[in-house]
PDB file of N, CA and C in Angstrom:
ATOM      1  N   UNK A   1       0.836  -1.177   0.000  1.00  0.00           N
ATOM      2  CA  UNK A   1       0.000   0.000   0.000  1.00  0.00           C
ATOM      3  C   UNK A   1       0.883   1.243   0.000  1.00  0.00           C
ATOM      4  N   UNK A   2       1.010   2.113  -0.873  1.00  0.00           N
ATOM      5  CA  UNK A   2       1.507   3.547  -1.191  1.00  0.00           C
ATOM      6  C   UNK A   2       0.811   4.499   0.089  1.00  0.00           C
ATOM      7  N   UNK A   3       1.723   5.137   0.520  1.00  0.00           N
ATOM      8  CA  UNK A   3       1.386   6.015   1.872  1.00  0.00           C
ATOM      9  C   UNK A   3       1.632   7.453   1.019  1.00  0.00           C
ATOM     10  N   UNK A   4       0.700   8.218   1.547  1.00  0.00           N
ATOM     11  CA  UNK A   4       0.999   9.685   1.128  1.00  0.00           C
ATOM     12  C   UNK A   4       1.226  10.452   2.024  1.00  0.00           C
ATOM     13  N   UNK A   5       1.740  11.349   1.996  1.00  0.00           N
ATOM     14  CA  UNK A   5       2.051  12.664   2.833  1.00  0.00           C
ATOM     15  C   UNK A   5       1.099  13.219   3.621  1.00  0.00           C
ATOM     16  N   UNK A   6       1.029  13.410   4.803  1.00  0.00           N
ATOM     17  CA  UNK A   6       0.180  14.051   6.327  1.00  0.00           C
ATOM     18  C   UNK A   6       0.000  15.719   5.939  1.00  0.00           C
ATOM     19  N   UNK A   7       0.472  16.309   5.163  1.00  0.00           N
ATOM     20  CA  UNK A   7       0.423  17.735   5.045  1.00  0.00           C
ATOM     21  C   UNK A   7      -0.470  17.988   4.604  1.00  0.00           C
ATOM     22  N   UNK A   8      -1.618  18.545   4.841  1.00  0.00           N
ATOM     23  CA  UNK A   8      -2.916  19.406   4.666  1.00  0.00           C
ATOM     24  C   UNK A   8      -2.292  19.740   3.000  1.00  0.00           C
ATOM     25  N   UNK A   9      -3.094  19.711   2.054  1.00  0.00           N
ATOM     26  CA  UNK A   9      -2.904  19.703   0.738  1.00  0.00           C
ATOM     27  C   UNK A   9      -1.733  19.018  -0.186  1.00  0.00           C
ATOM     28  N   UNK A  10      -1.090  18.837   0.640  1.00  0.00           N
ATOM     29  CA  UNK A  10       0.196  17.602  -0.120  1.00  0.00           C
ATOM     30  C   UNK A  10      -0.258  16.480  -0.780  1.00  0.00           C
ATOM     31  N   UNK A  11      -0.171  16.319  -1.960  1.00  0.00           N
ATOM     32  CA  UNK A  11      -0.977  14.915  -2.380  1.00  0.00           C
ATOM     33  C   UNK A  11       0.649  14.153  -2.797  1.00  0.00           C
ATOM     34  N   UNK A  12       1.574  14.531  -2.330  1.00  0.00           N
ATOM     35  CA  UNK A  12       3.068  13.670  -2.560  1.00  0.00           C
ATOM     36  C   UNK A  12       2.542  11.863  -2.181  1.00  0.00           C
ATOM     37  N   UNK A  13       2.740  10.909  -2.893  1.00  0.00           N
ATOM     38  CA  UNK A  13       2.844   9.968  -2.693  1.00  0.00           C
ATOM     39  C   UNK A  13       4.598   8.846  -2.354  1.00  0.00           C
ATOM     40  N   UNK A  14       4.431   7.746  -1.702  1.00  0.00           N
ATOM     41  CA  UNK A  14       5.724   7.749  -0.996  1.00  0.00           C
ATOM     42  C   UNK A  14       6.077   6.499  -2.378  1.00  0.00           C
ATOM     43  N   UNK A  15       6.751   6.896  -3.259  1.00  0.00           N
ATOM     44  CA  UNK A  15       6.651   5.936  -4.074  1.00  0.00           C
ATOM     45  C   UNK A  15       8.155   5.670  -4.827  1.00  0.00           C
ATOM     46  N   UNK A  16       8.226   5.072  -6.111  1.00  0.00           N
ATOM     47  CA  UNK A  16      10.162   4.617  -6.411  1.00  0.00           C
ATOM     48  C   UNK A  16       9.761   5.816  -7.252  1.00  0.00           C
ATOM     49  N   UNK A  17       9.298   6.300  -8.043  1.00  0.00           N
ATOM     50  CA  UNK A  17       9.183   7.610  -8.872  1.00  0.00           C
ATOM     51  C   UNK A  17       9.616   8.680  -7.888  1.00  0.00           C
ATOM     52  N   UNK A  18       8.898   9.275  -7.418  1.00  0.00           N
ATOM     53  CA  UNK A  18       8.958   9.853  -5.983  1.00  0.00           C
ATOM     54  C   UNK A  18      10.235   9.643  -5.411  1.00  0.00           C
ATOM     55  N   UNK A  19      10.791   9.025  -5.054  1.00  0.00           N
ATOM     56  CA  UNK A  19      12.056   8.481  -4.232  1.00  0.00           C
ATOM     57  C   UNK A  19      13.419   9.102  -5.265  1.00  0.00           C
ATOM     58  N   UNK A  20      12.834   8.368  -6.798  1.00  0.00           N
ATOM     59  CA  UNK A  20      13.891   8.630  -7.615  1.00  0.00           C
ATOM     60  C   UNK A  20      14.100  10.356  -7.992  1.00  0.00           C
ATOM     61  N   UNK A  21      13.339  10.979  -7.604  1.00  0.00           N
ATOM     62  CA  UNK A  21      13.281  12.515  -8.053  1.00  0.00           C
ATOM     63  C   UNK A  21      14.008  13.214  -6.292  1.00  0.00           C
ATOM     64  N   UNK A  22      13.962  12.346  -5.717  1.00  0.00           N
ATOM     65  CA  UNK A  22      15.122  12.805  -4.965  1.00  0.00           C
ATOM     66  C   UNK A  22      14.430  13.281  -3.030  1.00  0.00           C
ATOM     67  N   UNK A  23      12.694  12.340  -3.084  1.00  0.00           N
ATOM     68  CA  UNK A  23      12.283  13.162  -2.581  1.00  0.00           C
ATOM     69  C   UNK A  23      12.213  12.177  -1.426  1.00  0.00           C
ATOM     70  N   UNK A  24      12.217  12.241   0.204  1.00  0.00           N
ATOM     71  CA  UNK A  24      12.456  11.450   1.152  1.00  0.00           C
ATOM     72  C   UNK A  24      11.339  11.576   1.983  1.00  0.00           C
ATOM     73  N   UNK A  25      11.179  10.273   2.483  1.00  0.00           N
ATOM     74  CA  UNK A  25       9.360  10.216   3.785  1.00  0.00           C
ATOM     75  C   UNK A  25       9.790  10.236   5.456  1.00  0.00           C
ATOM     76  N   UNK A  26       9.562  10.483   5.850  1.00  0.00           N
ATOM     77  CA  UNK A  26       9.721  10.902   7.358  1.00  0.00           C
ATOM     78  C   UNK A  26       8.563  10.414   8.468  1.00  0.00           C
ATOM     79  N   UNK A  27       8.640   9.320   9.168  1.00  0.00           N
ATOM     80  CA  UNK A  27       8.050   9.180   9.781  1.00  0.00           C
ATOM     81  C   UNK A  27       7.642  10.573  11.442  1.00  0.00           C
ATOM     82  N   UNK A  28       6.704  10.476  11.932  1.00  0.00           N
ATOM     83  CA  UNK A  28       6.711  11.096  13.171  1.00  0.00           C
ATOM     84  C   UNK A  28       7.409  10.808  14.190  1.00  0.00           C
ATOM     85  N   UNK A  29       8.029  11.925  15.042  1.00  0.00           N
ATOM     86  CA  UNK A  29       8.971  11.185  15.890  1.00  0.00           C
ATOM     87  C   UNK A  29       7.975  10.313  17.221  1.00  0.00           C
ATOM     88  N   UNK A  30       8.546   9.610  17.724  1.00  0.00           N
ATOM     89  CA  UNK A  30       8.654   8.763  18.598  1.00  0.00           C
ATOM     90  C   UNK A  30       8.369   9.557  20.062  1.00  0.00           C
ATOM     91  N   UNK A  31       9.472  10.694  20.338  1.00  0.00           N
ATOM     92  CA  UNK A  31       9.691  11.676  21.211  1.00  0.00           C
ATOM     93  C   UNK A  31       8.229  12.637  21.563  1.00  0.00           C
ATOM     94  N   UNK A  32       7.853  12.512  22.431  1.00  0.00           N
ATOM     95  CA  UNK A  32       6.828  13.420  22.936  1.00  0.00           C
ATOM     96  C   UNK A  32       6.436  14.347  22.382  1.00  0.00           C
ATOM     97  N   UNK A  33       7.884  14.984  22.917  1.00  0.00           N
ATOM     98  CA  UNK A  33       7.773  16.452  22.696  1.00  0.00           C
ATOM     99  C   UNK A  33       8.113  16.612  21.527  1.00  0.00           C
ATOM    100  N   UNK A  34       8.837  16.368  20.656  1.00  0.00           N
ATOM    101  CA  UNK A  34       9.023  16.600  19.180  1.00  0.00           C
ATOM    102  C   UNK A  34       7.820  16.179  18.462  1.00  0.00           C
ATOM    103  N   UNK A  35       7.494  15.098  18.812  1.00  0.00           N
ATOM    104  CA  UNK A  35       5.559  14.706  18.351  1.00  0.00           C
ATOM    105  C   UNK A  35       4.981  15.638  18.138  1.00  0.00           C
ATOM    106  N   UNK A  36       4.716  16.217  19.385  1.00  0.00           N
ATOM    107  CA  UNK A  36       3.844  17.591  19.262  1.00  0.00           C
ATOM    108  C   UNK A  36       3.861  18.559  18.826  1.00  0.00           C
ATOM    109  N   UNK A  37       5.473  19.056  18.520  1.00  0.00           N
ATOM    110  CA  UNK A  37       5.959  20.089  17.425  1.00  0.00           C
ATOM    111  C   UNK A  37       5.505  19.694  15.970  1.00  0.00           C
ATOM    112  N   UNK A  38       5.964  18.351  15.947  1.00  0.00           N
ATOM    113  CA  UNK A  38       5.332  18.264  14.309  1.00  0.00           C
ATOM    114  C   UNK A  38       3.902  18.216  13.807  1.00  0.00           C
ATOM    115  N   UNK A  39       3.264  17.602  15.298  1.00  0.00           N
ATOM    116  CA  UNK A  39       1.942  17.928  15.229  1.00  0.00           C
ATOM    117  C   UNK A  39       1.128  19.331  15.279  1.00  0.00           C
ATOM    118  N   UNK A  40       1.592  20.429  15.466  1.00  0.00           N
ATOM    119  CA  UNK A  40       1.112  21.871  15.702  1.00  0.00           C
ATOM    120  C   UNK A  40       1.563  22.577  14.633  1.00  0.00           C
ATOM    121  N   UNK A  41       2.645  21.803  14.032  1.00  0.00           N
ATOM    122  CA  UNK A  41       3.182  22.291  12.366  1.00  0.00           C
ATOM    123  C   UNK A  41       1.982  22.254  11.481  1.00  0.00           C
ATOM    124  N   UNK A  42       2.226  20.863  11.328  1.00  0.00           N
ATOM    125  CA  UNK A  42       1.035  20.640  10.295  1.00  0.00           C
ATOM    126  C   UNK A  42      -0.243  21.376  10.271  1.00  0.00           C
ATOM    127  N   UNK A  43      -0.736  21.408  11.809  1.00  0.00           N
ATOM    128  CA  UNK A  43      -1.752  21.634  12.458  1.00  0.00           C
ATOM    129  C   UNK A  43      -3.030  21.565  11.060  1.00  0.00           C
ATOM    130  N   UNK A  44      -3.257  20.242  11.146  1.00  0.00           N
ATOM    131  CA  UNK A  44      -4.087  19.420  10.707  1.00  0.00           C
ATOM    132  C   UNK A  44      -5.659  19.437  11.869  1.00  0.00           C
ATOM    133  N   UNK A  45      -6.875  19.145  10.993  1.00  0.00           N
ATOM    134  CA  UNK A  45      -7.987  19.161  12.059  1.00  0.00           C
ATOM    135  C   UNK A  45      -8.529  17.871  11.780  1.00  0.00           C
ATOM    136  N   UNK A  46      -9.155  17.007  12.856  1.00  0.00           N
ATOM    137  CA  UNK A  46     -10.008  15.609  12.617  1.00  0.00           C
ATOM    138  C   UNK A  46     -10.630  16.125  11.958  1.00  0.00           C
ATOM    139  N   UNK A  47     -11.766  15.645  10.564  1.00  0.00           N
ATOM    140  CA  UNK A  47     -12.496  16.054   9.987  1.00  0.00           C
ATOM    141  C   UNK A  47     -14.195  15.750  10.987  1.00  0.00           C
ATOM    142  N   UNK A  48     -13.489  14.369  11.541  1.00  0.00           N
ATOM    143  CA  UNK A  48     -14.881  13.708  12.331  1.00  0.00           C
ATOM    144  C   UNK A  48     -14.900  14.669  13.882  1.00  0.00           C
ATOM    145  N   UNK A  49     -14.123  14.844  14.109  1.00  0.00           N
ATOM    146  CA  UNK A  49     -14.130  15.860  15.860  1.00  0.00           C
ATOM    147  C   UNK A  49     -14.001  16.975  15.757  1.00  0.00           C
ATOM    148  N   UNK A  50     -13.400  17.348  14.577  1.00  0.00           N
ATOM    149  CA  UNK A  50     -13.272  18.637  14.965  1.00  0.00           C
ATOM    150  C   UNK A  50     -11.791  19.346  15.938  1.00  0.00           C
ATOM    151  N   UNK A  51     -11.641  17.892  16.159  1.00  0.00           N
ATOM    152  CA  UNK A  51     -10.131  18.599  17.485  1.00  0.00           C
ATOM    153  C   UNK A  51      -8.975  18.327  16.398  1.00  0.00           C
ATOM    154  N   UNK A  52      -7.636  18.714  16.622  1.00  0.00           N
ATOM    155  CA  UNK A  52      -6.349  18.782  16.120  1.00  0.00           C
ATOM    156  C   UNK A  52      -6.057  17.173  15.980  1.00  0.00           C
ATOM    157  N   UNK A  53      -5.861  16.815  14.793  1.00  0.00           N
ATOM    158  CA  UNK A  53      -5.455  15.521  13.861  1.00  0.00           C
ATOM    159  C   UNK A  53      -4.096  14.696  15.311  1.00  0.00           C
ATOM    160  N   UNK A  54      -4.352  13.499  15.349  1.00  0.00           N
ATOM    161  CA  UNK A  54      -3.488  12.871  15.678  1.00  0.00           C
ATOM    162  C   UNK A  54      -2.669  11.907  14.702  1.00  0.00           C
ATOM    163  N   UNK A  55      -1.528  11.922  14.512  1.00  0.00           N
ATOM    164  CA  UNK A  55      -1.281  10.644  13.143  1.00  0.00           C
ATOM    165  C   UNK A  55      -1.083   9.250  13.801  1.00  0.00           C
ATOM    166  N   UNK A  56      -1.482   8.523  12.977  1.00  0.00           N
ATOM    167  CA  UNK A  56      -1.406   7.150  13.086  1.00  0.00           C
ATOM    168  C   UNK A  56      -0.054   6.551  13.159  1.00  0.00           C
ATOM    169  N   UNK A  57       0.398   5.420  13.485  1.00  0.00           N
ATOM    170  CA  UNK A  57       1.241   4.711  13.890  1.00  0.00           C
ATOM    171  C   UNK A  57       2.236   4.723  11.972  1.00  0.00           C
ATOM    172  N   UNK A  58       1.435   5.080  10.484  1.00  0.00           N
ATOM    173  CA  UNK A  58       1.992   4.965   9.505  1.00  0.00           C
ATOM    174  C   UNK A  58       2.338   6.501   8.559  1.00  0.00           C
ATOM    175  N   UNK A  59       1.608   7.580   9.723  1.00  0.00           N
ATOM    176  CA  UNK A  59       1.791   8.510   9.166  1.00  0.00           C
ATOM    177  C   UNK A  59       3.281   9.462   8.700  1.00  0.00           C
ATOM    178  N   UNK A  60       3.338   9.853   7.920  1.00  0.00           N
ATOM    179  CA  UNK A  60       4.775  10.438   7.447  1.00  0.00           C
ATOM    180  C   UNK A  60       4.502  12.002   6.937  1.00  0.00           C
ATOM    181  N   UNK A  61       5.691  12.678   6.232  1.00  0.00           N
ATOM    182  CA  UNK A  61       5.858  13.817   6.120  1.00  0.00           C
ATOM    183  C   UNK A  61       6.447  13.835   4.747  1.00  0.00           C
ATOM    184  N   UNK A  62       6.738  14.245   3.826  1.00  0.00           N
ATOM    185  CA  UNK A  62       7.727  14.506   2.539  1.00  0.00           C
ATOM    186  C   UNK A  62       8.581  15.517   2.934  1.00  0.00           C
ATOM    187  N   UNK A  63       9.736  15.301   2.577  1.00  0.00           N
ATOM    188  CA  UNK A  63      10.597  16.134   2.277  1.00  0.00           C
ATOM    189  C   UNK A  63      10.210  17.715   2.318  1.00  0.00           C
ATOM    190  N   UNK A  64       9.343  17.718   1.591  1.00  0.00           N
ATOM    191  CA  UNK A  64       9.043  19.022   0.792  1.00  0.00           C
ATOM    192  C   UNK A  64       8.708  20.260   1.854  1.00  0.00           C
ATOM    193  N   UNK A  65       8.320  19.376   2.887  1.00  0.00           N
ATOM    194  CA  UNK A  65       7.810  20.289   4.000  1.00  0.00           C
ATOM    195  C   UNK A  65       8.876  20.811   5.056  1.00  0.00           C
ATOM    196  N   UNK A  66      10.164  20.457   5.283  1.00  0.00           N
ATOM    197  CA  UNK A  66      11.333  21.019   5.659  1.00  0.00           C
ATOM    198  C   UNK A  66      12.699  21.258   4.662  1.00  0.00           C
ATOM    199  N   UNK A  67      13.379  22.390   5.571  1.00  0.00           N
ATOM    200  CA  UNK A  67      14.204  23.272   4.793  1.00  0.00           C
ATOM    201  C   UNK A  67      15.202  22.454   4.655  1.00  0.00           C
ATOM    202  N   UNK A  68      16.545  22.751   3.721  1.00  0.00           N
ATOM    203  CA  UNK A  68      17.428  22.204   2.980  1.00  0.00           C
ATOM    204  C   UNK A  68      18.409  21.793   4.383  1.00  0.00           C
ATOM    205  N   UNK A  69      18.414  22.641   5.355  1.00  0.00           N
ATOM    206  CA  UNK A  69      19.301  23.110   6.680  1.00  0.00           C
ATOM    207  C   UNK A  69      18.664  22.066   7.347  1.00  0.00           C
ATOM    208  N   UNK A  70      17.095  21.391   7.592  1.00  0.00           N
ATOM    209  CA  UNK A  70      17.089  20.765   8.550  1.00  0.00           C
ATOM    210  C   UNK A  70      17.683  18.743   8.142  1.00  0.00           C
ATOM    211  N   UNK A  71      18.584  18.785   7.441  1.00  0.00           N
ATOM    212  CA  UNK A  71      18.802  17.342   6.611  1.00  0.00           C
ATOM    213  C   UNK A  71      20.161  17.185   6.605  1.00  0.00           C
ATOM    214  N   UNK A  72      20.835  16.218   7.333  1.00  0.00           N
ATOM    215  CA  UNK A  72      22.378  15.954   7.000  1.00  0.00           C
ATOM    216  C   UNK A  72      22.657  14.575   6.412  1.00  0.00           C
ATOM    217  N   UNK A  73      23.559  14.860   5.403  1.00  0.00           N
ATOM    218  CA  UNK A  73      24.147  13.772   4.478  1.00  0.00           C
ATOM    219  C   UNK A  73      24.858  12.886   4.788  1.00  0.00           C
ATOM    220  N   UNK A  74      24.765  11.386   4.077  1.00  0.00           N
ATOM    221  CA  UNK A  74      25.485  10.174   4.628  1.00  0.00           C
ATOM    222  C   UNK A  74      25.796  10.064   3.072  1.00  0.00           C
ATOM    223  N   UNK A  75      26.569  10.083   2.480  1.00  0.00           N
ATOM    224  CA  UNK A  75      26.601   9.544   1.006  1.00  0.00           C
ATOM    225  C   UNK A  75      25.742  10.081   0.313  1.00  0.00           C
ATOM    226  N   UNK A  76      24.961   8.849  -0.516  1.00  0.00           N
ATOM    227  CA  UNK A  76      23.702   9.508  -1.015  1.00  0.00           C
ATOM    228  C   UNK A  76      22.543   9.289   0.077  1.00  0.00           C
ATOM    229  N   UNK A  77      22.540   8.908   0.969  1.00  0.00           N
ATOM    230  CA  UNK A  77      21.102   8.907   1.820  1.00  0.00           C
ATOM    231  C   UNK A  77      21.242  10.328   2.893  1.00  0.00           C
ATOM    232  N   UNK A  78      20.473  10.682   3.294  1.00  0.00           N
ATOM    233  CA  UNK A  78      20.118  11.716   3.989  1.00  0.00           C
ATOM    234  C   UNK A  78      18.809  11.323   4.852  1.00  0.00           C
ATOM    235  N   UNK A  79      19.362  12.313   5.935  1.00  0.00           N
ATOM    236  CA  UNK A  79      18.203  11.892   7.486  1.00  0.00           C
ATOM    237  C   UNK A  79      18.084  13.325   7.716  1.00  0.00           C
ATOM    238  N   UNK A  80      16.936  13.602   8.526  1.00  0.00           N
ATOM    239  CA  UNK A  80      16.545  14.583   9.207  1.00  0.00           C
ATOM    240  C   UNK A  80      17.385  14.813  10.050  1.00  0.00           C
ATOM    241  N   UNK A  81      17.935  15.982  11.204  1.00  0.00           N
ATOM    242  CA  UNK A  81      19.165  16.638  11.677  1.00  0.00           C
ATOM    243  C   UNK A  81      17.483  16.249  13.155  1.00  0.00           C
ATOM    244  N   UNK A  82      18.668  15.738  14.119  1.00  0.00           N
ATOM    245  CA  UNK A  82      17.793  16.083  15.518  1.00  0.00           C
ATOM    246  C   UNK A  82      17.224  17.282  16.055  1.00  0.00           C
ATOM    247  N   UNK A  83      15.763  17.171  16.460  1.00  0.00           N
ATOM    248  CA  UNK A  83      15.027  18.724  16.484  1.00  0.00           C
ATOM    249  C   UNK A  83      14.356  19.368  14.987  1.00  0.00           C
ATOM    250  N   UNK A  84      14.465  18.589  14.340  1.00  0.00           N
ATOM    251  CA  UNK A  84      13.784  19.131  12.449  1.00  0.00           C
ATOM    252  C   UNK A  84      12.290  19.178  13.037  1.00  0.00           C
ATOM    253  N   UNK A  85      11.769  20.198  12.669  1.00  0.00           N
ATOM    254  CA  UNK A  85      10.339  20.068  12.627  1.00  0.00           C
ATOM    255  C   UNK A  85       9.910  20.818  11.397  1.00  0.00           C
ATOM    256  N   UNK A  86       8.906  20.396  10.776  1.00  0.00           N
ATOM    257  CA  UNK A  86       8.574  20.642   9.054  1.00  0.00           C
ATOM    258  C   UNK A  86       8.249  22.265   9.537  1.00  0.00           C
ATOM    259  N   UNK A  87       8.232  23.228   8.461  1.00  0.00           N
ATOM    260  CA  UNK A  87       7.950  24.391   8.209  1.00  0.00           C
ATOM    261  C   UNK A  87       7.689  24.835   7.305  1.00  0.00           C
ATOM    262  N   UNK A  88       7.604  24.084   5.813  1.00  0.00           N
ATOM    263  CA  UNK A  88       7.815  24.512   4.341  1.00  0.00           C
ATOM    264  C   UNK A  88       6.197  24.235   3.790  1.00  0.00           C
ATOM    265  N   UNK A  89       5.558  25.304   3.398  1.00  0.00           N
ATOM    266  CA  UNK A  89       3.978  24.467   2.485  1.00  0.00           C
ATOM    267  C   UNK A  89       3.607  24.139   3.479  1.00  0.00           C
ATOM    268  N   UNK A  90       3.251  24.019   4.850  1.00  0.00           N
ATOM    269  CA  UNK A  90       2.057  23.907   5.640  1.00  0.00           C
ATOM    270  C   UNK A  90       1.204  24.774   5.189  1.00  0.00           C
ATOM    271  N   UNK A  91      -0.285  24.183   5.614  1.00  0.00           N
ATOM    272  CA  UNK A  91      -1.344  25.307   5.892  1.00  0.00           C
ATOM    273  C   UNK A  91      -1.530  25.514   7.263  1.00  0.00           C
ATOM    274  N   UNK A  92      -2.547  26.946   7.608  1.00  0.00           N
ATOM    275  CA  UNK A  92      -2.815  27.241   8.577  1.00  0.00           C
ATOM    276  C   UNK A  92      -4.280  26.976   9.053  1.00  0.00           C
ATOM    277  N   UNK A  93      -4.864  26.937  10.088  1.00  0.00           N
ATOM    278  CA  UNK A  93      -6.483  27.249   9.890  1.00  0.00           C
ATOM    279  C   UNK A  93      -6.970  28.757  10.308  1.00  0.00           C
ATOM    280  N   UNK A  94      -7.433  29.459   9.628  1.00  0.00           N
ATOM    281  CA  UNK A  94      -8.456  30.309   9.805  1.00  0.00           C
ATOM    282  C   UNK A  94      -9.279  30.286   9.455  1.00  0.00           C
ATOM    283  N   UNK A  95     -10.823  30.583  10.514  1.00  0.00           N
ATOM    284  CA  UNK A  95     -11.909  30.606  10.035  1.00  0.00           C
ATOM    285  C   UNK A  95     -12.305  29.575   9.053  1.00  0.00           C
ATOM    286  N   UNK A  96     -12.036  28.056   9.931  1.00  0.00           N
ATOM    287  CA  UNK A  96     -12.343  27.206   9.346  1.00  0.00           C
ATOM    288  C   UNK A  96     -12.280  27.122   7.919  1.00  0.00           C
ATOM    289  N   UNK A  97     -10.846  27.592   7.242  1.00  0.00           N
ATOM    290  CA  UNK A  97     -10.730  26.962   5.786  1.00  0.00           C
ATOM    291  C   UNK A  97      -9.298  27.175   6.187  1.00  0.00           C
ATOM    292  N   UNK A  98      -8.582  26.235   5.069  1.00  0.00           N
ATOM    293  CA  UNK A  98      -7.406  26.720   5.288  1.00  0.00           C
ATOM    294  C   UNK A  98      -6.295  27.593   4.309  1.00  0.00           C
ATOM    295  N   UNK A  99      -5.014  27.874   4.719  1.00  0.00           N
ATOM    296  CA  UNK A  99      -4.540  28.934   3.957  1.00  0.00           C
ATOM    297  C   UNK A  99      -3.014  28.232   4.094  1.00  0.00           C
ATOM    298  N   UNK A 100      -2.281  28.588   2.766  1.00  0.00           N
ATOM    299  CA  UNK A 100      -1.443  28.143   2.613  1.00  0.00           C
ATOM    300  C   UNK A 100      -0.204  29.153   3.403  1.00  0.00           C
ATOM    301  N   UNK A 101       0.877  28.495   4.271  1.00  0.00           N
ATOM    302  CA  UNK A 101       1.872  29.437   4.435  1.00  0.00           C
ATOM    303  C   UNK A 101       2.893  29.660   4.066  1.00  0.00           C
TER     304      UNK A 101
END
């Protein structure tokens, strides 16, 4: 099953096309408190509650949504730098619609 991207309008899919254009998936951290940073990033809404989105145990991030600075190099693979929290193409909510930042 192809996983797509958690970002409020991101339709990035996690795929070998995808991969081959250079683009990397990011799971949520593990860490509490970094959880919750990435969770207030996105700041995603349940569609069914109404309260702030929790991700699932398969949810991820693309690349696309953090800066060039938050990623350090191993060869050709690259990892997120400890403390990365996405900032790039989120939306926001106001007044219940959202807006791109």
């Amino acid at each position: 099953m192809t996983r797509s991207c958690s970002a409020v309008g991101c339709s990035t899919r996690d795929t070998v096309l995808s991969r081959e254009r250079g683009l990397s998936f990011h799971q949520f951290p593990t860490d509490t408190i970094q959880r919750s940073k990435w969770i207030r990033a996105v700041n995603r809404v349940d569609p069914r509650s109404k309260k702030i989105w929790i991700p699932g145990p398969g949810a991820i991030l693309c690349s696309k949504h953090f800066q060039e600075s938050d990623f350090e190099s191993y060869g050709i693979r690259r990892k997120l730098k400890k403390g990365a929290v996405p900032s790039v193409s989120l939306y926001k909510v106001l007044n219940s619609r959202y807006i791109q930042n």
